[in-house]
Protein backbone atom coordinates (compact mmCIF):
# COMPACT_ATOMS: atom_id res chain seq x y z
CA UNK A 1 53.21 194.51 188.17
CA UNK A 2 50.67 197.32 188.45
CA UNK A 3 46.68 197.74 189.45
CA UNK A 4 45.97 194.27 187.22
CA UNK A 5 46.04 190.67 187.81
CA UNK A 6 49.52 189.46 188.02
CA UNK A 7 49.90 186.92 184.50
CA UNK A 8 50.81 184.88 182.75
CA UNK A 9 46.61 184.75 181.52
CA UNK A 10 45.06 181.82 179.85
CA UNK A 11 42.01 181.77 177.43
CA UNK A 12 40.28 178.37 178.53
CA UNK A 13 37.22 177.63 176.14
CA UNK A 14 35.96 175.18 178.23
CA UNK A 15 34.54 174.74 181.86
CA UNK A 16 33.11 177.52 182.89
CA UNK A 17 29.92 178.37 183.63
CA UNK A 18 28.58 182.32 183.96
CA UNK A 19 25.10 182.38 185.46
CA UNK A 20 22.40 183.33 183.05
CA UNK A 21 24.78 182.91 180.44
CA UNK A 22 26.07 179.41 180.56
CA UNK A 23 29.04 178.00 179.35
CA UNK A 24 31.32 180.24 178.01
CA UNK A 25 35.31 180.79 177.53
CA UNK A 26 37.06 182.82 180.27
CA UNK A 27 40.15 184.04 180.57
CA UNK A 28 41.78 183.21 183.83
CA UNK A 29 45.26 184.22 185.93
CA UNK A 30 47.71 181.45 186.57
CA UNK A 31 46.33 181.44 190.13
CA UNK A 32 42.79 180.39 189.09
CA UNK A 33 41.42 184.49 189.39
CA UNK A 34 38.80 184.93 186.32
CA UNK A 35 40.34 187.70 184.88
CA UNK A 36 37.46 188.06 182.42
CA UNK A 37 34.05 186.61 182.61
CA UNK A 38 32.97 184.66 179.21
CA UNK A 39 29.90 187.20 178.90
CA UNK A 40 31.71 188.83 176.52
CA UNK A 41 32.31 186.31 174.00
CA UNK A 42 29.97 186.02 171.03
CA UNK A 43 32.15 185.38 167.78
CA UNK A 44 35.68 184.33 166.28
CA UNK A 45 37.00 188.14 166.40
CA UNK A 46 35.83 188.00 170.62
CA UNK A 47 38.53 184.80 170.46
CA UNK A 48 41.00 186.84 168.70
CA UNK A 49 40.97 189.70 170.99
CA UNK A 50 40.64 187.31 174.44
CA UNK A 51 44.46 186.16 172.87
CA UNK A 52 45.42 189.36 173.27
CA UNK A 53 44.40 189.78 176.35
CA UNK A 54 45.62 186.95 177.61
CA UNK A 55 48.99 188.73 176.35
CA UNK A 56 48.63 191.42 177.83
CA UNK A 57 50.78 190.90 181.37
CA UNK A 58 53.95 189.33 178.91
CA UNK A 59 53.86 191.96 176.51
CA UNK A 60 54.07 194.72 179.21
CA UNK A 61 56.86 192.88 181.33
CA UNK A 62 58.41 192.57 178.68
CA UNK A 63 58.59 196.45 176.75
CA UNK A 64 59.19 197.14 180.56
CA UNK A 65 62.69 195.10 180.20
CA UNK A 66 63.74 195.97 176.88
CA UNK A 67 62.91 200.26 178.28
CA UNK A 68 65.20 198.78 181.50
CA UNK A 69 67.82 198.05 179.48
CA UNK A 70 67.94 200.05 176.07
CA UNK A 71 66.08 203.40 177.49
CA UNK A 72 69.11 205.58 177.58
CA UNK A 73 70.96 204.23 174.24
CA UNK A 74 67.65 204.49 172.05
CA UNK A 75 67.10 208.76 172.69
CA UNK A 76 70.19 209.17 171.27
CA UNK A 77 68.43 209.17 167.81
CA UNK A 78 65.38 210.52 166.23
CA UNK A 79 63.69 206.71 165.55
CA UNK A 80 65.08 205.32 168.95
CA UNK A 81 63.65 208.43 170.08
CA UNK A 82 60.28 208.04 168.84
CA UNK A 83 60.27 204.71 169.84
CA UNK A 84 61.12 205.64 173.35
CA UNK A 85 58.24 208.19 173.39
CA UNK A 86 55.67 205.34 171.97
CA UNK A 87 57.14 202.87 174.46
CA UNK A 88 56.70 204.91 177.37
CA UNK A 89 53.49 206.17 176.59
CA UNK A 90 52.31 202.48 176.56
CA UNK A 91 53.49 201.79 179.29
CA UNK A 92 51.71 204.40 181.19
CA UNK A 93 48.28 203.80 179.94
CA UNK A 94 48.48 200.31 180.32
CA UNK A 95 49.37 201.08 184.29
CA UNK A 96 46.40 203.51 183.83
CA UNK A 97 48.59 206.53 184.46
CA UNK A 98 47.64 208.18 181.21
């Protein structure tokens, strides 16, 4: 993968404990590496957006495999084109090269 912790990530509501701050969800790398404290969880929107994280590593993986195999084929028109540009572009700023 890139700079980040290698997923799959998992949102675990339960069990940890943050110093100062108690219990609190954290999100946590299939090796056991807290990949986010739970300091930053306060309300149901926090939950909603610790799912996503926890997404993150697939959802990268896989745009990186679909670009892998349908890069070429999808410039050769103006949507598959734009798409391309979009996919790209996400790609680089989620491997903080943008």
């Amino acid at each position: 993968m890139g700079k980040h912790t290698d997923g799959p990530w998992v949102l675990e509501l339960e069990g940890h404990y943050t110093p100062g701050c108690g219990e609190h969800p954290h999100i946590v790398a299939a090796d056991g590496t807290v990949v986010m404290d739970g300091e930053w969880y306060s309300s149901v929107p926090d939950l909603d957006n610790a799912r996503l994280f926890c997404a993150a590593p697939d959802l990268l993986e896989a745009l990186e495999e679909a670009m892998s195999m349908l890069g070429e084929r999808l410039i050769k028109d103006t949507l598959g084109y734009e798409w391309n540009e979009k996919a790209t572009a996400a790609i680089a700023r989620a491997r903080g090269e943008a």
